[in-house]
N, C-alpha and C. Protein backbone atom coordinates (compact mmCIF):
# COMPACT_ATOMS: atom_id res chain seq x y z
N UNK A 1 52.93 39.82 -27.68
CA UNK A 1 53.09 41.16 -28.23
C UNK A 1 51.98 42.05 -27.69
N UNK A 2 52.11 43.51 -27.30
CA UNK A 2 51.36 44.26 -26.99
C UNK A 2 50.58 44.69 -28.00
N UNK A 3 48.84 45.17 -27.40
CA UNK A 3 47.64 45.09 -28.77
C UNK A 3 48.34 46.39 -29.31
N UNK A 4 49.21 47.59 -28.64
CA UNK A 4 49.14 48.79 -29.26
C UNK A 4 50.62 48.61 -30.31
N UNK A 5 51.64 47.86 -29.81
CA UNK A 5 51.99 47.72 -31.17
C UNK A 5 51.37 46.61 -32.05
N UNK A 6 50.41 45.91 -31.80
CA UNK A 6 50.11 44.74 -33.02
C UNK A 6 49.32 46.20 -34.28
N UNK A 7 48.45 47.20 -33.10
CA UNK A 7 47.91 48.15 -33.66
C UNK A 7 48.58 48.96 -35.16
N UNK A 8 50.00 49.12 -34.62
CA UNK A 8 50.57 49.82 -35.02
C UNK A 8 51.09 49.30 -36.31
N UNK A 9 51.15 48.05 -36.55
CA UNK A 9 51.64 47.61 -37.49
C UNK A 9 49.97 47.19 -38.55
N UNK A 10 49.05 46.93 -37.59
CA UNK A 10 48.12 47.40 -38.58
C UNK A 10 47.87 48.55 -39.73
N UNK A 11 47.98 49.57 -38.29
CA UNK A 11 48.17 51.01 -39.06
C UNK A 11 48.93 50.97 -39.93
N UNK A 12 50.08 50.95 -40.23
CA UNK A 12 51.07 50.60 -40.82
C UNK A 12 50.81 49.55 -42.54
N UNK A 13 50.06 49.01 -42.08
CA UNK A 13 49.59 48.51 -43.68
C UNK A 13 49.36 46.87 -43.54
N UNK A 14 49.88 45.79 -41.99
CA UNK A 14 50.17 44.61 -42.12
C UNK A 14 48.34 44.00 -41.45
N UNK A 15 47.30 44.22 -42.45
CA UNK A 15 46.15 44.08 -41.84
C UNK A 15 46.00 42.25 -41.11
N UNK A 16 46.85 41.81 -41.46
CA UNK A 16 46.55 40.31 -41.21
C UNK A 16 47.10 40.10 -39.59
N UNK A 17 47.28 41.48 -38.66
CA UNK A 17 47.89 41.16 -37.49
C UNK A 17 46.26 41.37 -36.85
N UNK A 18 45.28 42.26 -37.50
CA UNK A 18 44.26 42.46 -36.83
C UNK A 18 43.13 40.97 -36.64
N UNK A 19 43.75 39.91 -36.98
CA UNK A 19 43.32 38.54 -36.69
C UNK A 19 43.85 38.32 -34.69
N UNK A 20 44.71 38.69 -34.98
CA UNK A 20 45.49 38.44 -33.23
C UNK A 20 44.39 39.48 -32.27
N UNK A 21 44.31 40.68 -32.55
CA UNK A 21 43.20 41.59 -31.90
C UNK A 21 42.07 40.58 -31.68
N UNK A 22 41.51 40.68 -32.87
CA UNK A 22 40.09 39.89 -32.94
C UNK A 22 39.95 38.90 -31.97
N UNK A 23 40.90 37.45 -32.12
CA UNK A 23 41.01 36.46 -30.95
C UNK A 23 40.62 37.68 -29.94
N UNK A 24 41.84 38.06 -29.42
CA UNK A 24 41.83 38.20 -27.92
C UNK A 24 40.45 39.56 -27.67
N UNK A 25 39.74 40.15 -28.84
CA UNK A 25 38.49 40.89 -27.87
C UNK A 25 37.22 40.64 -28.08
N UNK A 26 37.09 39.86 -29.14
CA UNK A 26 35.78 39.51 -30.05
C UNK A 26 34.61 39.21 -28.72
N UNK A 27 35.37 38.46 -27.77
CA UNK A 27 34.46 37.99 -27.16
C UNK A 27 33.74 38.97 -25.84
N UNK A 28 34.97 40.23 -25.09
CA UNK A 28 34.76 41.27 -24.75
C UNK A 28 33.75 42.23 -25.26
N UNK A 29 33.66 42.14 -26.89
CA UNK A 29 33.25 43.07 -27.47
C UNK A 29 31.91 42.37 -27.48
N UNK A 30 31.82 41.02 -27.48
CA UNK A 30 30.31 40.67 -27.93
C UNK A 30 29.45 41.00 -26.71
N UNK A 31 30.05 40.65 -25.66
CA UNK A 31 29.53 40.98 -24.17
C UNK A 31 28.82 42.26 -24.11
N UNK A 32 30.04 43.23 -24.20
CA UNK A 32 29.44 44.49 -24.09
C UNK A 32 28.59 44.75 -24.85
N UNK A 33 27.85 44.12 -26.12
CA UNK A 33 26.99 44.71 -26.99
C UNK A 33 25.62 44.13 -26.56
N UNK A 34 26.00 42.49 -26.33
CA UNK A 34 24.96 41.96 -25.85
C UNK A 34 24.36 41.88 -24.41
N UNK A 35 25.14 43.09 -23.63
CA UNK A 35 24.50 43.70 -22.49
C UNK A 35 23.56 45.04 -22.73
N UNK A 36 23.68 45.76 -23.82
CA UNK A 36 23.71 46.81 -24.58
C UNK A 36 22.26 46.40 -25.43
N UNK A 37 22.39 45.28 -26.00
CA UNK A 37 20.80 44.94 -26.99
C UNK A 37 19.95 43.89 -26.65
N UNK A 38 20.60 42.87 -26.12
CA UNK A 38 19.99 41.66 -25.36
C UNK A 38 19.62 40.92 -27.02
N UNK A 39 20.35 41.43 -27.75
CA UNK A 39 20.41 40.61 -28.97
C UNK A 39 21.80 39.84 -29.56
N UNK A 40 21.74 38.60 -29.23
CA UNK A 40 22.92 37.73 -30.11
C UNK A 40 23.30 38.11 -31.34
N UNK A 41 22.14 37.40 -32.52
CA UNK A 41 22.79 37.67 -33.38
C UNK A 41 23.29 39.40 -33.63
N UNK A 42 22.36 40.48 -33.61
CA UNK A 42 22.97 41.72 -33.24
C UNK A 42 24.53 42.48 -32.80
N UNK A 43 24.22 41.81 -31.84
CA UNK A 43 25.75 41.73 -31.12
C UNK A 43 27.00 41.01 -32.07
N UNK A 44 26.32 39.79 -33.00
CA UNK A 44 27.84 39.28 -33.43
C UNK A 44 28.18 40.46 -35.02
N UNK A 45 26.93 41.02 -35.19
CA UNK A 45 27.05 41.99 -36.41
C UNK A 45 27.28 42.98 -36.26
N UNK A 46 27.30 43.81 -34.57
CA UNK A 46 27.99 44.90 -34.25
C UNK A 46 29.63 44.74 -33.90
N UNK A 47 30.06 43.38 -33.58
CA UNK A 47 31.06 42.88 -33.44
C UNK A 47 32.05 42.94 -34.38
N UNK A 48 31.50 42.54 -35.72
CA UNK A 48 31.56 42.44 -36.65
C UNK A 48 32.27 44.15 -37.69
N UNK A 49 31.31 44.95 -36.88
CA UNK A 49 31.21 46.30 -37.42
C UNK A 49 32.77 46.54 -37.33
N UNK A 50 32.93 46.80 -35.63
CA UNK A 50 33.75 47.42 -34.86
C UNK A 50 35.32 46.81 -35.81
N UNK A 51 35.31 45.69 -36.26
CA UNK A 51 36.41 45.49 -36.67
C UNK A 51 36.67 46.16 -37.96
N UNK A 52 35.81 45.81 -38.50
CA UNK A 52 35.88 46.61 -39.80
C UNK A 52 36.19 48.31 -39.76
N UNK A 53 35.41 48.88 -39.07
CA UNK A 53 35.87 49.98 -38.71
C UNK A 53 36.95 50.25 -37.95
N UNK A 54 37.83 49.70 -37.35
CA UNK A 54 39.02 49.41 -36.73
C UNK A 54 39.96 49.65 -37.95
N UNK A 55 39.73 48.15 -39.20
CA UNK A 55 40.44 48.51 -40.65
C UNK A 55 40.55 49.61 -41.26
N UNK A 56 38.82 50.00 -41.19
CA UNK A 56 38.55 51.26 -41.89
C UNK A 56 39.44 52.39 -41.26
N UNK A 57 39.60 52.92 -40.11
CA UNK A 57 40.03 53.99 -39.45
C UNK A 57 41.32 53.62 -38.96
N UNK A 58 42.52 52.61 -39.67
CA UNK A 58 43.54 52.22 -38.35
C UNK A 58 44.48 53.38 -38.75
N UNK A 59 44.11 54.24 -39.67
CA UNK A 59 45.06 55.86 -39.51
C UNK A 59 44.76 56.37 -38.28
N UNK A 60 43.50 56.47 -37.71
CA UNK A 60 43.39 57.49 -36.97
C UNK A 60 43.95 56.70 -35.54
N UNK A 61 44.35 55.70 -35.00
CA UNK A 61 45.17 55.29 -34.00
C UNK A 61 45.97 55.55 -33.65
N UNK A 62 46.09 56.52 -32.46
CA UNK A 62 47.68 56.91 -32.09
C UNK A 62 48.02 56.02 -30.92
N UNK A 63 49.38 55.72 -31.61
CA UNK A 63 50.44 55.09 -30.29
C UNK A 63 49.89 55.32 -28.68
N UNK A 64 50.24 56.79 -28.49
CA UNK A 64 50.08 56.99 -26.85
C UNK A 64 48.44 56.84 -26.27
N UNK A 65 47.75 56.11 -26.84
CA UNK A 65 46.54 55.78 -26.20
C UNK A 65 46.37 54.15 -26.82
N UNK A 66 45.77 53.54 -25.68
CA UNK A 66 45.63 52.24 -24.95
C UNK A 66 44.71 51.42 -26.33
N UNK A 67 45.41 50.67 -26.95
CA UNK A 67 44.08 50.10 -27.91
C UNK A 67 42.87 49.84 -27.32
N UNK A 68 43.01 49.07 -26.57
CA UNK A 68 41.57 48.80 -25.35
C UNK A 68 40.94 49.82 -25.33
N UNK A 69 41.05 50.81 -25.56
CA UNK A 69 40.14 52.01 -25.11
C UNK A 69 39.97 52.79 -26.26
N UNK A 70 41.05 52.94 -27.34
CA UNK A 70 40.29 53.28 -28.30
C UNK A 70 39.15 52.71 -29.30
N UNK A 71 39.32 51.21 -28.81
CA UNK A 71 38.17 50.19 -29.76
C UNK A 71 37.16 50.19 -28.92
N UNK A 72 36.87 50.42 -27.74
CA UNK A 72 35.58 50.37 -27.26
C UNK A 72 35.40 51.88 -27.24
N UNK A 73 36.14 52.99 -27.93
CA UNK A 73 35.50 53.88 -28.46
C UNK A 73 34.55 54.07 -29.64
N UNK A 74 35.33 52.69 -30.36
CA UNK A 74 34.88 52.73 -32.33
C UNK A 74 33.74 51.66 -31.84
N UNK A 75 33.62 50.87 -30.53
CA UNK A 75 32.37 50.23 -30.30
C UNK A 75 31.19 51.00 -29.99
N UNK A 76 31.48 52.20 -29.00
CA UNK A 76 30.88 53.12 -28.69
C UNK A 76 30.11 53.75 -29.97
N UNK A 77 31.14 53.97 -30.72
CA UNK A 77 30.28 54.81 -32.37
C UNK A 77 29.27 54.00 -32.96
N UNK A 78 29.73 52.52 -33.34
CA UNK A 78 28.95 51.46 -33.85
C UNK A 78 27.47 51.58 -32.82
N UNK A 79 27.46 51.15 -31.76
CA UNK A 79 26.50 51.09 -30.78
C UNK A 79 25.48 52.52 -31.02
N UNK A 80 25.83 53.49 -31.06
CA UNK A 80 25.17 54.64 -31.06
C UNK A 80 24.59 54.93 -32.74
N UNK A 81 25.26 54.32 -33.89
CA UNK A 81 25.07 54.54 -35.09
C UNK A 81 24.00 53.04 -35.40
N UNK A 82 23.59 52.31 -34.73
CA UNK A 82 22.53 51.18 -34.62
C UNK A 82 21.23 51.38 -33.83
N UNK A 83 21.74 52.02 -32.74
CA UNK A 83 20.93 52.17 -31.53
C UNK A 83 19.76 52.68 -31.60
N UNK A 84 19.44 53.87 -32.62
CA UNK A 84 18.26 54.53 -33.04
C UNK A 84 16.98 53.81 -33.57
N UNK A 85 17.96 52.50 -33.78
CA UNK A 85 17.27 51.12 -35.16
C UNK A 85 16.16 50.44 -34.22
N UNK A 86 16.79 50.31 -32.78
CA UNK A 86 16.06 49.28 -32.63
C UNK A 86 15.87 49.83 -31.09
N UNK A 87 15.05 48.86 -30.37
CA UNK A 87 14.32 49.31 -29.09
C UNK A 87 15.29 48.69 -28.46
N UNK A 88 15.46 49.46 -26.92
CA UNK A 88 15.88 49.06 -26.06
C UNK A 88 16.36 48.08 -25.12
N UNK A 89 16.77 47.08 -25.08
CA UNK A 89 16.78 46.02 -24.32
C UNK A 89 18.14 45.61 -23.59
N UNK A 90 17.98 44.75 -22.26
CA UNK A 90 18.90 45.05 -21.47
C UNK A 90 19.07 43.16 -21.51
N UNK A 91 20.76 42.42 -21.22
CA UNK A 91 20.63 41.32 -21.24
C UNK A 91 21.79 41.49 -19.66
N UNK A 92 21.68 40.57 -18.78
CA UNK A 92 21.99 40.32 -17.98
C UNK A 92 22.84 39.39 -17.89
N UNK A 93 24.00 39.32 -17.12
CA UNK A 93 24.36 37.64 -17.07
C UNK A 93 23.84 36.81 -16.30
N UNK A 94 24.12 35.37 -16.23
CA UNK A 94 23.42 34.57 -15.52
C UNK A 94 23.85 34.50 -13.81
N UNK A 95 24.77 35.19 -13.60
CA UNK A 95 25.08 35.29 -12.14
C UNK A 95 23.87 36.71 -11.75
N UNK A 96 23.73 37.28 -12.67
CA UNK A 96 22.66 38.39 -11.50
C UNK A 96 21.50 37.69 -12.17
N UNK A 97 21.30 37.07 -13.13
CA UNK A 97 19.44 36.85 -13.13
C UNK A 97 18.84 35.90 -12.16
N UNK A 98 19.74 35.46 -11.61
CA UNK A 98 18.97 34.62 -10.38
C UNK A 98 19.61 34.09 -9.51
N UNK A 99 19.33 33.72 -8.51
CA UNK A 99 20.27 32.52 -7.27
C UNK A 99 19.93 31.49 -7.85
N UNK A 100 20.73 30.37 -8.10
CA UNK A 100 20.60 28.91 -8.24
C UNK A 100 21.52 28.25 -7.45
N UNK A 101 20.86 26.87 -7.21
CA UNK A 101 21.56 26.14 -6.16
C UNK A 101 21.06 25.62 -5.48
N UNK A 102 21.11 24.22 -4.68
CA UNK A 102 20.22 23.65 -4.22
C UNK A 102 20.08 24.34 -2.47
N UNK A 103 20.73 25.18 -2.03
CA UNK A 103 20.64 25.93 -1.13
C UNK A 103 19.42 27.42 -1.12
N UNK A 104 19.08 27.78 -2.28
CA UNK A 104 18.36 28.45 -1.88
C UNK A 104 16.95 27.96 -2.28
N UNK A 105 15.88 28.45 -1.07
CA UNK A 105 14.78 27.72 -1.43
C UNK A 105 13.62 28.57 -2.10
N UNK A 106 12.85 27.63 -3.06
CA UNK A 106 11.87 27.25 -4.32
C UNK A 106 11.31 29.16 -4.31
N UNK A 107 10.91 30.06 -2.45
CA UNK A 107 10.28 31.19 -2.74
C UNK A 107 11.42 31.88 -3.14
N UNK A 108 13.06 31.71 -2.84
CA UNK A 108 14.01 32.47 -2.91
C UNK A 108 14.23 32.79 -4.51
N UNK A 109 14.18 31.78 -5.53
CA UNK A 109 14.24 31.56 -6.62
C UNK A 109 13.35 32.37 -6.92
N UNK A 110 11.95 32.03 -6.81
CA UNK A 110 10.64 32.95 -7.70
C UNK A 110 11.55 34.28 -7.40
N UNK A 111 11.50 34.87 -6.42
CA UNK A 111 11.83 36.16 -5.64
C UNK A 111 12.82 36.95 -6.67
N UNK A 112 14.13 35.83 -7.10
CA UNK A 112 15.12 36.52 -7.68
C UNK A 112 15.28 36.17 -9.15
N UNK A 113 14.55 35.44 -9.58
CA UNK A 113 13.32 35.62 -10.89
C UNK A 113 12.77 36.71 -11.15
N UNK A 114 11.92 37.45 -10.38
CA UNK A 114 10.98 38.36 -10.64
C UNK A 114 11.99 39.70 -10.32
N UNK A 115 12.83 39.81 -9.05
CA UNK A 115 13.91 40.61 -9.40
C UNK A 115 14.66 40.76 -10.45
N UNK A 116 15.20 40.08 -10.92
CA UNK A 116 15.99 39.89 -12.36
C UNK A 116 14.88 41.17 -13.64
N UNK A 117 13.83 40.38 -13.37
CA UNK A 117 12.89 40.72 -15.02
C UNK A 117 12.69 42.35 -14.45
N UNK A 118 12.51 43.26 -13.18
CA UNK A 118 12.64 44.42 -12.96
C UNK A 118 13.95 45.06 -12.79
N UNK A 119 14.73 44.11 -12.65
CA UNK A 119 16.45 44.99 -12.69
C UNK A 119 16.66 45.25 -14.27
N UNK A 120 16.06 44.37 -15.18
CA UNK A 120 16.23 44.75 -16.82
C UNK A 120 15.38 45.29 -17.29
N UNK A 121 14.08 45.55 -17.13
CA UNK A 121 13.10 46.82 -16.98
C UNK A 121 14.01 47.64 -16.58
N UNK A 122 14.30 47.90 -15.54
CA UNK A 122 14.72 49.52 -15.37
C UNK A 122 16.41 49.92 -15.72
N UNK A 123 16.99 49.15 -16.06
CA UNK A 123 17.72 49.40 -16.72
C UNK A 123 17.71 49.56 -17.88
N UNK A 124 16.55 48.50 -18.94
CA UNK A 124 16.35 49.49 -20.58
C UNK A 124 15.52 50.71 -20.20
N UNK A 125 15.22 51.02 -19.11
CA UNK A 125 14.12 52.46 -19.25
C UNK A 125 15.35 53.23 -19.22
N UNK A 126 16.64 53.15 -19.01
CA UNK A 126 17.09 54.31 -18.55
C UNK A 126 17.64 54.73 -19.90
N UNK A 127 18.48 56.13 -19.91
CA UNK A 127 19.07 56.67 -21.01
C UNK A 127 20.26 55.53 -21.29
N UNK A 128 20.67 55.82 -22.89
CA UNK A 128 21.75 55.21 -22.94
C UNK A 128 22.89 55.43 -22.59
N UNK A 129 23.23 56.75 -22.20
CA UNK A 129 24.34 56.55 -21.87
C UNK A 129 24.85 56.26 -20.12
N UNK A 130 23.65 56.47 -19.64
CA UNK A 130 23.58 55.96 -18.11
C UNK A 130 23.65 54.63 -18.45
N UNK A 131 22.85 53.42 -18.97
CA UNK A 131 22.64 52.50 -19.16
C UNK A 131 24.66 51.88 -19.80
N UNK A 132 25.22 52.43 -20.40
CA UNK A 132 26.31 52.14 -21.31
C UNK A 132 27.53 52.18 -20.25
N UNK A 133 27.67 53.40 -19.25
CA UNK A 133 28.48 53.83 -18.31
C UNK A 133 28.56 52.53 -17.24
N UNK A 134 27.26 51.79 -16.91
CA UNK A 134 27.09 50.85 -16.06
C UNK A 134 27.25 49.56 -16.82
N UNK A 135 27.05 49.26 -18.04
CA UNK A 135 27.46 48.21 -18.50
C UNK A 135 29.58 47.99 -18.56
N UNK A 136 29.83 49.38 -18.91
CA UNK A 136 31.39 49.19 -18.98
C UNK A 136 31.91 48.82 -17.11
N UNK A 137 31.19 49.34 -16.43
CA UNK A 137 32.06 49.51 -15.32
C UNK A 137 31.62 48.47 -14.61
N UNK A 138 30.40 47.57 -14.51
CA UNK A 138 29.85 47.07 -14.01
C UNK A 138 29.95 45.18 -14.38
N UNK A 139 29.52 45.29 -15.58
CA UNK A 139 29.45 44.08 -16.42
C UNK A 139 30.78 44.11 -17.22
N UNK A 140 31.67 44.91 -17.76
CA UNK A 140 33.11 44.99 -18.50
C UNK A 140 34.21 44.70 -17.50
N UNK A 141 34.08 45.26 -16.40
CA UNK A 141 34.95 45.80 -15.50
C UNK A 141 35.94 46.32 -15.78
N UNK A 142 35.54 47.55 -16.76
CA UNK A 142 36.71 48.27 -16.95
C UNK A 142 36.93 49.12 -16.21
N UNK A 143 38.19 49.84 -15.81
CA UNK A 143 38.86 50.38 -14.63
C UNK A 143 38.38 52.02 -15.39
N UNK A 144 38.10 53.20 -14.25
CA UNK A 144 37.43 53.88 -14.35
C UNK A 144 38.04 55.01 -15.69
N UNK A 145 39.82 54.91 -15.37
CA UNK A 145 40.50 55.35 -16.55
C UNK A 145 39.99 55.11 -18.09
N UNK A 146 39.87 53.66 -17.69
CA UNK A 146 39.46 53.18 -19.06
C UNK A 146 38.44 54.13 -19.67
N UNK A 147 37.45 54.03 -19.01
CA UNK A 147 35.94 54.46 -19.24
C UNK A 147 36.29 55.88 -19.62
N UNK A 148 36.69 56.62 -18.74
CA UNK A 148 37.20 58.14 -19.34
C UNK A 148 37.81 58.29 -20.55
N UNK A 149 38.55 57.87 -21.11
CA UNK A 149 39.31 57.42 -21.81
C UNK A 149 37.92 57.16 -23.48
N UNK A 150 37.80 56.27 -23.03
CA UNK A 150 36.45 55.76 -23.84
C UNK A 150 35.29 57.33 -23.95
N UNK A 151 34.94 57.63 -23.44
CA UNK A 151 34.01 58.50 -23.16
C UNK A 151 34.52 59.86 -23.14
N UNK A 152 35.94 59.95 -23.41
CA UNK A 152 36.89 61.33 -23.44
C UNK A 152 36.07 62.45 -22.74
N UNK A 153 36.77 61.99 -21.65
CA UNK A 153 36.22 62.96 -20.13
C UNK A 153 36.80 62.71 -18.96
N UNK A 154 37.22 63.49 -17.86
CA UNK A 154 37.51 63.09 -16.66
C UNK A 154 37.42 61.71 -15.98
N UNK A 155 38.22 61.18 -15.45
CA UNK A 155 38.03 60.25 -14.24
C UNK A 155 37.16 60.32 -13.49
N UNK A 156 37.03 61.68 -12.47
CA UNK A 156 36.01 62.36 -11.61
C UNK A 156 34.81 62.24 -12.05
N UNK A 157 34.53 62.49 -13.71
CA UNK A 157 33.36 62.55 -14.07
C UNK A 157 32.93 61.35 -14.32
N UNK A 158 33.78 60.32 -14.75
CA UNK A 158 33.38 58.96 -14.58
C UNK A 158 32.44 58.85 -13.51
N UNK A 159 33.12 58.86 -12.50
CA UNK A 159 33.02 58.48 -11.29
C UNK A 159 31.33 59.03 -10.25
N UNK A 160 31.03 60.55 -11.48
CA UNK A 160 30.05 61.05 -11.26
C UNK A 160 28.80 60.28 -11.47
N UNK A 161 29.40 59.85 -12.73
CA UNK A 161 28.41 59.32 -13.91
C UNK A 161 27.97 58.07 -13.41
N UNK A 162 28.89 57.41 -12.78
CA UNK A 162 28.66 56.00 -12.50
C UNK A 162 27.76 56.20 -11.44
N UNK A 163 28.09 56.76 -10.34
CA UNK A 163 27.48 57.30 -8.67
C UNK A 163 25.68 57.31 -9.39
N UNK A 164 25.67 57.86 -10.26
CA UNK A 164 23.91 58.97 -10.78
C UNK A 164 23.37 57.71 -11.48
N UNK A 165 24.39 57.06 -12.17
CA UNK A 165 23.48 55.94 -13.15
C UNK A 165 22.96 54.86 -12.14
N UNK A 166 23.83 54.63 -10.81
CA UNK A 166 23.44 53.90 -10.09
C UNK A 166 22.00 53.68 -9.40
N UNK A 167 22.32 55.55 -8.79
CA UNK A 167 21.15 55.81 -8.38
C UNK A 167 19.80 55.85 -9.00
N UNK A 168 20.01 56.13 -10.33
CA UNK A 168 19.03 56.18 -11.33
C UNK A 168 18.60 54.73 -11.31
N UNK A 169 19.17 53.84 -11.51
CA UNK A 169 19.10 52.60 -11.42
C UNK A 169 18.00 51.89 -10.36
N UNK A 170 18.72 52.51 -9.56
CA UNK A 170 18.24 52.10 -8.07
C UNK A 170 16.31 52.20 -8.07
N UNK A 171 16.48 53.80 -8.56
CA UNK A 171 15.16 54.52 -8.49
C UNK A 171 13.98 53.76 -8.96
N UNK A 172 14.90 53.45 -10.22
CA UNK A 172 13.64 53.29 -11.41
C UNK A 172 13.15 51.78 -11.30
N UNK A 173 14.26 50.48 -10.47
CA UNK A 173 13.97 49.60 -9.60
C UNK A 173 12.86 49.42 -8.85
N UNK A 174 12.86 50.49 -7.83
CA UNK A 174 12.06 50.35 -6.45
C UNK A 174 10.65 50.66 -6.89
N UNK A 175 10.45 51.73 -7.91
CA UNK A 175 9.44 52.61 -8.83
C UNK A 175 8.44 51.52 -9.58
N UNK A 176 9.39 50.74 -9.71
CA UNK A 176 8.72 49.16 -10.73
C UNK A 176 8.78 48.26 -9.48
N UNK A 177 8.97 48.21 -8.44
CA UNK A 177 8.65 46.98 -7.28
C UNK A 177 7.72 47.32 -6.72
N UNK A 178 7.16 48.29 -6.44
CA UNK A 178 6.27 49.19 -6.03
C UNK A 178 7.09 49.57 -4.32
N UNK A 179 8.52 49.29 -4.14
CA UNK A 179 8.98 49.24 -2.80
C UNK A 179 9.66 50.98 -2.66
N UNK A 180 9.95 51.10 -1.58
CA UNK A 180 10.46 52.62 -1.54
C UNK A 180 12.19 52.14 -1.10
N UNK A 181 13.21 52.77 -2.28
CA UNK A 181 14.64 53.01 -1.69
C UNK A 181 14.78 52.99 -0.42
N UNK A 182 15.98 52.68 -0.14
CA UNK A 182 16.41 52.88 1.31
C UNK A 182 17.57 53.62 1.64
């Protein structure tokens, strides 16, 4: 069954379908939070939020927009209504915090070790919503619609947003390596 009619029958009054949602995003949703705080338990209590507020608000769900995108809107709210609470922190997955493997050697490791701990430096330095734009598109892989959608704004401007957070990214990288962009 599609999430926007399981939605709909939420809306509708049958709250025990929002168990089927949950399965299939809980774990989407924990990702994105715990790229967002670099906090577990955090993440499973913002997780937590989003559903409830999902219950709380399933009036305001309309049909012609994508459940996917309106719940990582009501994630978006949760995230920003916490965010003030606590300091910054950036969690990575384990494919960018380092090379492993018995192919790369012992200096390659330190190297992309110490890269790792300045790619999450300068990504909690940045604003949140630069920081949030690159977690959806980057670490979510949500398709750029999505993100617009989420962020109720242009595609184009997505697309802006993503281009600047990059660069921002980039900057505030090289700034903490002591190396100059290229």
């Amino acid at each position: 069954m599609e999430d926007e009619q399981i939605m709909l029958e939420v809306r509708a009054g049958d709250v025990s379908k929002l168990e089927t949602l949950f399965e299939r995003y809980h774990r989407a949703l924990f990702q994105f939070f715990l790229h967002l705080t670099a906090q577990r338990a955090m993440s499973e209590d913002l997780v937590q939020e989003v559903f409830f507020r999902i219950l709380k608000y399933r009036h305001t769900y309309q049909p012609a927009a994508s459940f996917r995108s309106w719940m990582y809107q009501v994630a978006r709210n949760v995230h920003h209504d916490h965010a003030g609470r606590h300091a910054a922190e950036v969690a990575l997955g384990e494919d960018i915090v380092e090379l492993r493997g018995p192919e790369a050697p012992p200096d390659r490791q330190a190297q992309s070790r110490q890269e790792a701990v300045l790619l999450r430096r300068a990504l909690a330095a940045m604003p949140r919503d630069k920081r949030e734009v690159l977690v959806m598109s980057r670490f979510l892989d949500l398709k750029y619609e999505e993100i617009a959608t989420v962020l109720k704004c242009e595609v184009g401007t997505v697309k802006v947003r993503v281009y600047r957070a990059l660069r921002d990214l980039s900057d505030r990288f090289f700034a903490l390596s002591g190396e100059r962009a290229s």
